[in-house]
C-alpha atoms as a PDB file:
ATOM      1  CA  UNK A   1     122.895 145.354  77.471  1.00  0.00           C
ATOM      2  CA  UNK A   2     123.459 144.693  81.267  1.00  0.00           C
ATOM      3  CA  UNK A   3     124.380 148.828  81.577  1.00  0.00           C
ATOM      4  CA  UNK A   4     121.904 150.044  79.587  1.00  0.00           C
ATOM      5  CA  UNK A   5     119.227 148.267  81.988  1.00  0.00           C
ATOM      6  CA  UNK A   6     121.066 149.703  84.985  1.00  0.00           C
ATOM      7  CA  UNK A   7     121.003 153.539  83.143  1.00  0.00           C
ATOM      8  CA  UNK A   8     117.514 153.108  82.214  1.00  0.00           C
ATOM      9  CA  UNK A   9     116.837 151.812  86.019  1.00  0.00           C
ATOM     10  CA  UNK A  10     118.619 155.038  87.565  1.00  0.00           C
ATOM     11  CA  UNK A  11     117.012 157.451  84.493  1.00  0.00           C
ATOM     12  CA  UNK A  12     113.429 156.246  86.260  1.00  0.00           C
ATOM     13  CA  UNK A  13     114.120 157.017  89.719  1.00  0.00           C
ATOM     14  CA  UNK A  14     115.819 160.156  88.956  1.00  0.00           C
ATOM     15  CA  UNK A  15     113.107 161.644  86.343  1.00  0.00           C
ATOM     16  CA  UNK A  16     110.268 160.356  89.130  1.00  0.00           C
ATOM     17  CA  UNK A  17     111.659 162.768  91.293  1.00  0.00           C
ATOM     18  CA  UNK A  18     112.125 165.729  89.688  1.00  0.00           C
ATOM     19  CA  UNK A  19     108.820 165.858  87.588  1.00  0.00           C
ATOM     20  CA  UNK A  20     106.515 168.153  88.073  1.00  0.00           C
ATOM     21  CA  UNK A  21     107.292 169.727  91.497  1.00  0.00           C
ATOM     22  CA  UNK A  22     105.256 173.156  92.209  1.00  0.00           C
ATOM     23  CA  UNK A  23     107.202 176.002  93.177  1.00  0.00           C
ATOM     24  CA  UNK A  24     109.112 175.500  96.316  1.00  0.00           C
ATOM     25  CA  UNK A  25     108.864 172.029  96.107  1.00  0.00           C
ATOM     26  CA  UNK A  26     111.839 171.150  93.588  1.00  0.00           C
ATOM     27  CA  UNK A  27     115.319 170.879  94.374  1.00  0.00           C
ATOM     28  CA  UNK A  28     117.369 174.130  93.993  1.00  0.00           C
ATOM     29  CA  UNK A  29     116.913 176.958  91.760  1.00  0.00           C
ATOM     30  CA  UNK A  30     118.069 174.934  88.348  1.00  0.00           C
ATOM     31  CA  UNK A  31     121.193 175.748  86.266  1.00  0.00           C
ATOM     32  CA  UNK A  32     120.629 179.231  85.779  1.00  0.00           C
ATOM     33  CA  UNK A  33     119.779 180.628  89.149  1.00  0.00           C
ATOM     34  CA  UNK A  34     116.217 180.197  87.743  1.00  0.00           C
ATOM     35  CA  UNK A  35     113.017 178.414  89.776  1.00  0.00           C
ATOM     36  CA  UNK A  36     113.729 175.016  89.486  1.00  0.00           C
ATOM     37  CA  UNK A  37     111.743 172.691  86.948  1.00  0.00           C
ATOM     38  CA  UNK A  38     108.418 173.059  88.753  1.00  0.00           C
ATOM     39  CA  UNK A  39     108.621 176.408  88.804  1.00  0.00           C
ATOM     40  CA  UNK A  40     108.761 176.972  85.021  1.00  0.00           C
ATOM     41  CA  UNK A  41     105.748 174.581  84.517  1.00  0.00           C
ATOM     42  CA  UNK A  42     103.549 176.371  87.138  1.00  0.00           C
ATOM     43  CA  UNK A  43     104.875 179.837  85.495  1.00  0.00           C
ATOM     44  CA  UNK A  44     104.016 178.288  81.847  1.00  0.00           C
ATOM     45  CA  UNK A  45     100.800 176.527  82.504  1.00  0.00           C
ATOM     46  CA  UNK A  46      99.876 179.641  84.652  1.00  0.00           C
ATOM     47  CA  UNK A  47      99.031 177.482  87.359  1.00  0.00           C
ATOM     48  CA  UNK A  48      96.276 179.088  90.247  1.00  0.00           C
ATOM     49  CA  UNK A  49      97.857 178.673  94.073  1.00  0.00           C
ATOM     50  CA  UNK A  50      95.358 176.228  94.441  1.00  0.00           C
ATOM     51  CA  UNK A  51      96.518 174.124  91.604  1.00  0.00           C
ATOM     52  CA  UNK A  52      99.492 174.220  93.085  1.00  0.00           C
ATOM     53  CA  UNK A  53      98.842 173.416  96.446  1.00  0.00           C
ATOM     54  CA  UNK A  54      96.809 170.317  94.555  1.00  0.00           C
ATOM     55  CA  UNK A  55     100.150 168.958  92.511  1.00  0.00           C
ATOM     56  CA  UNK A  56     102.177 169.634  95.389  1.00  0.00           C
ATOM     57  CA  UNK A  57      99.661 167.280  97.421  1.00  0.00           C
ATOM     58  CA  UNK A  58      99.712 164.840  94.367  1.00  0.00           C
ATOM     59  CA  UNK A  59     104.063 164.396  94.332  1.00  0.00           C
ATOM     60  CA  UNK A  60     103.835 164.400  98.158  1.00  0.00           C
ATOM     61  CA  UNK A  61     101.189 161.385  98.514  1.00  0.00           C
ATOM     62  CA  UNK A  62     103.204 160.070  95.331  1.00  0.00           C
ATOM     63  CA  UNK A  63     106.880 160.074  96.671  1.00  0.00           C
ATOM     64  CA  UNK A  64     105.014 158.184 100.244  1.00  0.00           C
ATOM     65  CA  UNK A  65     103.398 155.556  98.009  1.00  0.00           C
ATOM     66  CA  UNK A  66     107.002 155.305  96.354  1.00  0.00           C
ATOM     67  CA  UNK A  67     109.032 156.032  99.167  1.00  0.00           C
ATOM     68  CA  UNK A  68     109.799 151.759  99.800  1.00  0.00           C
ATOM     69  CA  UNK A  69     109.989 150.883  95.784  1.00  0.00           C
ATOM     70  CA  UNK A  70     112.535 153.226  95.448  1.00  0.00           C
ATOM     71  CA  UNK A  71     114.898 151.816  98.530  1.00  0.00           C
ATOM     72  CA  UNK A  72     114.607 148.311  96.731  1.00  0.00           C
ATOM     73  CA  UNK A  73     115.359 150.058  93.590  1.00  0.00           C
ATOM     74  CA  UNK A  74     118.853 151.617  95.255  1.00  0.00           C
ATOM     75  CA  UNK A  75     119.404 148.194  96.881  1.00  0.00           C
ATOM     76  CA  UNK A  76     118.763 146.414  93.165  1.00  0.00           C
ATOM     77  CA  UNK A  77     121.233 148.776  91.473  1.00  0.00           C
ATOM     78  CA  UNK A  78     123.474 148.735  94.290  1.00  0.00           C
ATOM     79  CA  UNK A  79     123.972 144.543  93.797  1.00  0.00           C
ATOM     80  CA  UNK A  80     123.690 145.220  89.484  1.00  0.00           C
ATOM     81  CA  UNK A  81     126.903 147.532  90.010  1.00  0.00           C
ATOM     82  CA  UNK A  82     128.804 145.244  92.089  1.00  0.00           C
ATOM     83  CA  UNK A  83     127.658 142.089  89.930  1.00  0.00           C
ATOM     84  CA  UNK A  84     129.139 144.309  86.747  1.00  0.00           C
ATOM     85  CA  UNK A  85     132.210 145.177  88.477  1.00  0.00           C
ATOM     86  CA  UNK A  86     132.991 141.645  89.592  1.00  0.00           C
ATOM     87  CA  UNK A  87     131.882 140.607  86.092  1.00  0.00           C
ATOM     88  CA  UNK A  88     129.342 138.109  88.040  1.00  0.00           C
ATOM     89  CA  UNK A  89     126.862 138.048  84.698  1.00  0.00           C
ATOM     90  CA  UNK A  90     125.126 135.149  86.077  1.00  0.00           C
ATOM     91  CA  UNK A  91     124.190 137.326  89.574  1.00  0.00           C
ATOM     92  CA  UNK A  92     122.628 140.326  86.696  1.00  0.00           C
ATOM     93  CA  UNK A  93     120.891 137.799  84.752  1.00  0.00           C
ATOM     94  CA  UNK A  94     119.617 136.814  87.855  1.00  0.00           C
ATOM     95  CA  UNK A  95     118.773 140.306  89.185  1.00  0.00           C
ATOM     96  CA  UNK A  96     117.146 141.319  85.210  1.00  0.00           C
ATOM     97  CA  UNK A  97     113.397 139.978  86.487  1.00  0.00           C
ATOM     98  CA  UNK A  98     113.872 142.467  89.247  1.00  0.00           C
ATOM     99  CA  UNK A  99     114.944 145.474  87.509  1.00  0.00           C
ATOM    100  CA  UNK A 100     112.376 144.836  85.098  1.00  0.00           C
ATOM    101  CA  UNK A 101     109.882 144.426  87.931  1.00  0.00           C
ATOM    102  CA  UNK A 102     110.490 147.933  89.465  1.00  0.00           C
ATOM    103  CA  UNK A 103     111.298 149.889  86.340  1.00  0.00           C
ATOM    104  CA  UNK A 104     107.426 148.975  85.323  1.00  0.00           C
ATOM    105  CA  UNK A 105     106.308 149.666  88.764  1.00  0.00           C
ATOM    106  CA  UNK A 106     108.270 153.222  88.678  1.00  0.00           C
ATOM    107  CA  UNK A 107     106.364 153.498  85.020  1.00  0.00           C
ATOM    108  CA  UNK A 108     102.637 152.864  86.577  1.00  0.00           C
ATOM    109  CA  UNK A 109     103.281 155.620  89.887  1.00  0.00           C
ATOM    110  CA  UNK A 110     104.666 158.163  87.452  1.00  0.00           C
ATOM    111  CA  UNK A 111     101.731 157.280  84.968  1.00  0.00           C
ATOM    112  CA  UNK A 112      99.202 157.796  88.016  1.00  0.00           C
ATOM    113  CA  UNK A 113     100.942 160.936  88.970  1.00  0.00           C
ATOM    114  CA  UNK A 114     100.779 162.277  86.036  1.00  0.00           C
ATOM    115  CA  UNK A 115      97.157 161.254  85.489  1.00  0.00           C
ATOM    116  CA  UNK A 116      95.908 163.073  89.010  1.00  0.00           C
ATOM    117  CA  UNK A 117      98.021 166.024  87.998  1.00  0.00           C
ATOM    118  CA  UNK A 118      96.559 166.544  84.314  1.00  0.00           C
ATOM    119  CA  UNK A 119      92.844 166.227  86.200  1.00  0.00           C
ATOM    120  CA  UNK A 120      94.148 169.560  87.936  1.00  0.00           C
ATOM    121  CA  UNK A 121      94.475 171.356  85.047  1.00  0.00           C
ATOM    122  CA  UNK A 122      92.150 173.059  82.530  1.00  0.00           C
ATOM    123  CA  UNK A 123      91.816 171.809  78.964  1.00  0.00           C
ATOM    124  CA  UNK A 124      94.133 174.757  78.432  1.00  0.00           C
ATOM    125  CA  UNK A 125      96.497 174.000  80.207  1.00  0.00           C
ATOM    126  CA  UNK A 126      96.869 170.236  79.315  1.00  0.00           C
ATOM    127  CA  UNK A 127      97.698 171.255  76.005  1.00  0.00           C
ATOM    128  CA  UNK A 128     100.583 173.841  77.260  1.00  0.00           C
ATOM    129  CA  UNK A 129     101.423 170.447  79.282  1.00  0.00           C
ATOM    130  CA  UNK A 130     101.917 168.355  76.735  1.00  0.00           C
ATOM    131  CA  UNK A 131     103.832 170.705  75.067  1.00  0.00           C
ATOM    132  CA  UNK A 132     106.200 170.917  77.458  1.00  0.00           C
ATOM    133  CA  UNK A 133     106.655 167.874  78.144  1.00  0.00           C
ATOM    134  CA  UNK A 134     107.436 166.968  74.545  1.00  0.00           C
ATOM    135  CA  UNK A 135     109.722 169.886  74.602  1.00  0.00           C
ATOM    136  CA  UNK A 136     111.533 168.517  77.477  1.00  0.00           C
ATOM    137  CA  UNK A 137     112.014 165.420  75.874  1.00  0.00           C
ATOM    138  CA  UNK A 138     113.548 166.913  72.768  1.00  0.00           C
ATOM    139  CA  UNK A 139     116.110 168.658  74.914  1.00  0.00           C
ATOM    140  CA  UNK A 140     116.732 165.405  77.218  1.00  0.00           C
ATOM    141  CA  UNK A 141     116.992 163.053  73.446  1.00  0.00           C
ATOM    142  CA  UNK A 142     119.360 165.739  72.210  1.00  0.00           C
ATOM    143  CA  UNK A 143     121.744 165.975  75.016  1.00  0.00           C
ATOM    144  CA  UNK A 144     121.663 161.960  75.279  1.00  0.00           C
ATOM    145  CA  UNK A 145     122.485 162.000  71.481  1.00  0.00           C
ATOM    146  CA  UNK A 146     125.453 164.866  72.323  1.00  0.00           C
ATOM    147  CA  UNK A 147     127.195 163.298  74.967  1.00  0.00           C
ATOM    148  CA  UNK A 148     130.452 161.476  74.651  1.00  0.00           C
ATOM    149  CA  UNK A 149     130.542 157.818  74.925  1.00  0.00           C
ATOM    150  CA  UNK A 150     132.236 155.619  77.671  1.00  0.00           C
END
């Protein structure tokens, strides 16, 4: 149970960061030599320069706001992993309130993100959204359910 609170921990902070990023603003050009994962949603959604320049404002005022929670997040894991590995359960029972406390934190920036960003869009274009996003979750569910067990 322990490691699947320290995945789910590390899943947040990693999918806060790479959502929604507007062309130039992701990291790398993806898998394939391809824009990276902003890119495709601001070629999909058809996104105006201006909307981008708006989400681009939105992630950067975001990642400010979440600059701290995410250094007490690393520092959290950090102790988690070192608790596991000395098989200290009583220091990650003791350090559950906190993961819990910053995963739900993570969970209402990325919910306010995502709110500012879909009051960017057109009616449109929110619909394209949510398809994508539901399409991204697919693929992120199947490769989860794909990949070999520790």
């Amino acid at each position: 149970m322990n490691k699947r609170i320290a995945a789910a921990a590390t899943v947040l902070v990693l999918s806060t960061t790479l959502a929604f990023a507007g062309p130039g603003h992701g990291r790398g050009h993806g898998r394939h030599g391809k824009g990276g994962f902003g890119a495709k949603f601001a070629q999909e959604l058809n996104l105006t320069e201006d909307q981008q320049r708006q989400i681009a404002e939105i992630r950067q005022n975001s990642r400010l706001q979440s600059k701290e929670l995410f250094q007490q997040s690393r520092e959290t894991m950090r102790e988690a992993r070192a608790a596991r590995k000395s098989d200290d359960t009583a220091r990650l029972d003791a350090l559950k309130p906190a993961l819990d406390a910053q995963r739900e934190q993570m969970k209402q920036l990325r919910e306010a993100e995502e709110r500012q960003i879909l009051s960017v869009l057109t009616p449109d274009q929110q619909v394209a959204y949510e398809k994508l996003k539901a399409e991204r979750k697919a693929n992120r569910e199947h490769r989860r359910d794909h990949k070999p067990r520790d």
